[in-house]
Protein backbone atom coordinates (compact mmCIF):
# COMPACT_ATOMS: atom_id res chain seq x y z
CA UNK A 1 0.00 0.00 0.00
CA UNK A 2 1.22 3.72 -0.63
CA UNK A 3 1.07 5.90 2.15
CA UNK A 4 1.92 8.93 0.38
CA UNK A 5 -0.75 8.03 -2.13
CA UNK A 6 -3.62 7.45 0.73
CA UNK A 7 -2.24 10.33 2.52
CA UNK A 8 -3.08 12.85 -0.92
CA UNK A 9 -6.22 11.01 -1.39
CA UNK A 10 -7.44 12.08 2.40
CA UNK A 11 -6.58 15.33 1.76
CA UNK A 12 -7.35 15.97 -1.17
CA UNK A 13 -11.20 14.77 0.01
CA UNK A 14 -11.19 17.31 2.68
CA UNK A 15 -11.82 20.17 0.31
CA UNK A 16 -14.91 18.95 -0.99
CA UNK A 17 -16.03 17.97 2.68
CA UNK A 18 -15.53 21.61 3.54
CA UNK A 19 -16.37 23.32 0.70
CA UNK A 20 -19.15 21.07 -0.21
CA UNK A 21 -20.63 20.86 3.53
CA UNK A 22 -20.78 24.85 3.94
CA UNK A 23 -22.38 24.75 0.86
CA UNK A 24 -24.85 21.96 1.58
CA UNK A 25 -25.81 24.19 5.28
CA UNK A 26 -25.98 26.98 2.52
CA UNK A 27 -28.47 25.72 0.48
CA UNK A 28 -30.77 23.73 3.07
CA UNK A 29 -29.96 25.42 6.24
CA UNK A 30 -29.92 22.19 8.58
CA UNK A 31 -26.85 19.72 10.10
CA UNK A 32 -28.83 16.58 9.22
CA UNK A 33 -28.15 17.53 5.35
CA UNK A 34 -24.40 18.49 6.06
CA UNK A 35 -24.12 15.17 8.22
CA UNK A 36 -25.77 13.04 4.92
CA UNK A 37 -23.02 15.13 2.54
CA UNK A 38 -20.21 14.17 4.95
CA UNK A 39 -21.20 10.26 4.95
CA UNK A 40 -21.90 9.92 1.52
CA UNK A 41 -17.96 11.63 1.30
CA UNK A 42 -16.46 9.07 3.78
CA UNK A 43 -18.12 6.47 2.07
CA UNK A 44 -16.75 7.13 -1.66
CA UNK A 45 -13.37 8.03 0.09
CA UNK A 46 -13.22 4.44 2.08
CA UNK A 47 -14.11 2.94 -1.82
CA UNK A 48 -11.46 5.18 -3.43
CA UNK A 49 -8.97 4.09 -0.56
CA UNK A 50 -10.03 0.38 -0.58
CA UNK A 51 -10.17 -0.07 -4.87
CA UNK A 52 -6.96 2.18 -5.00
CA UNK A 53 -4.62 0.89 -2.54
CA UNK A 54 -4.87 -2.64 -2.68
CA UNK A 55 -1.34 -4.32 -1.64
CA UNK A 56 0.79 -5.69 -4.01
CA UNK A 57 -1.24 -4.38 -7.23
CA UNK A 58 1.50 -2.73 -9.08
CA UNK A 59 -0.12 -0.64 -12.36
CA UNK A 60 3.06 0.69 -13.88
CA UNK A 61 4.73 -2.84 -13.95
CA UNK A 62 6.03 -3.60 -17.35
CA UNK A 63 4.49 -7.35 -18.67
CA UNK A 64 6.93 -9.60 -19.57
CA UNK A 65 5.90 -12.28 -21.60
């Protein structure tokens, strides 16, 4: 697993959980919305993380046949 590359990918999804949660209060004016936004984040970032960073899966491995 890459560290660095999990590392980027958690930060890089805290922009849109910041950005994207003041803008869901914004819009709708309640914390249940904000708290749905935030899940549905976590979830697609734990699917990201889990596809993404599987152990041993090398994709710039040259095939030798």
């Amino acid at each position: 697993m890459n560290w660095a590359w999990c590392f980027g990918m958690i930060v890089l999804s805290g922009v849109p959980g910041i950005i994207g949660g003041g803008i869901t209060y914004g819009l709708t004016g309640n914390w249940t919305a904000v708290i749905v936004w935030e899940a549905i984040l976590f979830c697609l970032l734990v699917a990201v993380l889990i596809k993404g960073g599987k152990a041993g899966s090398n994709h710039h491995q040259v095939a030798v046949h």
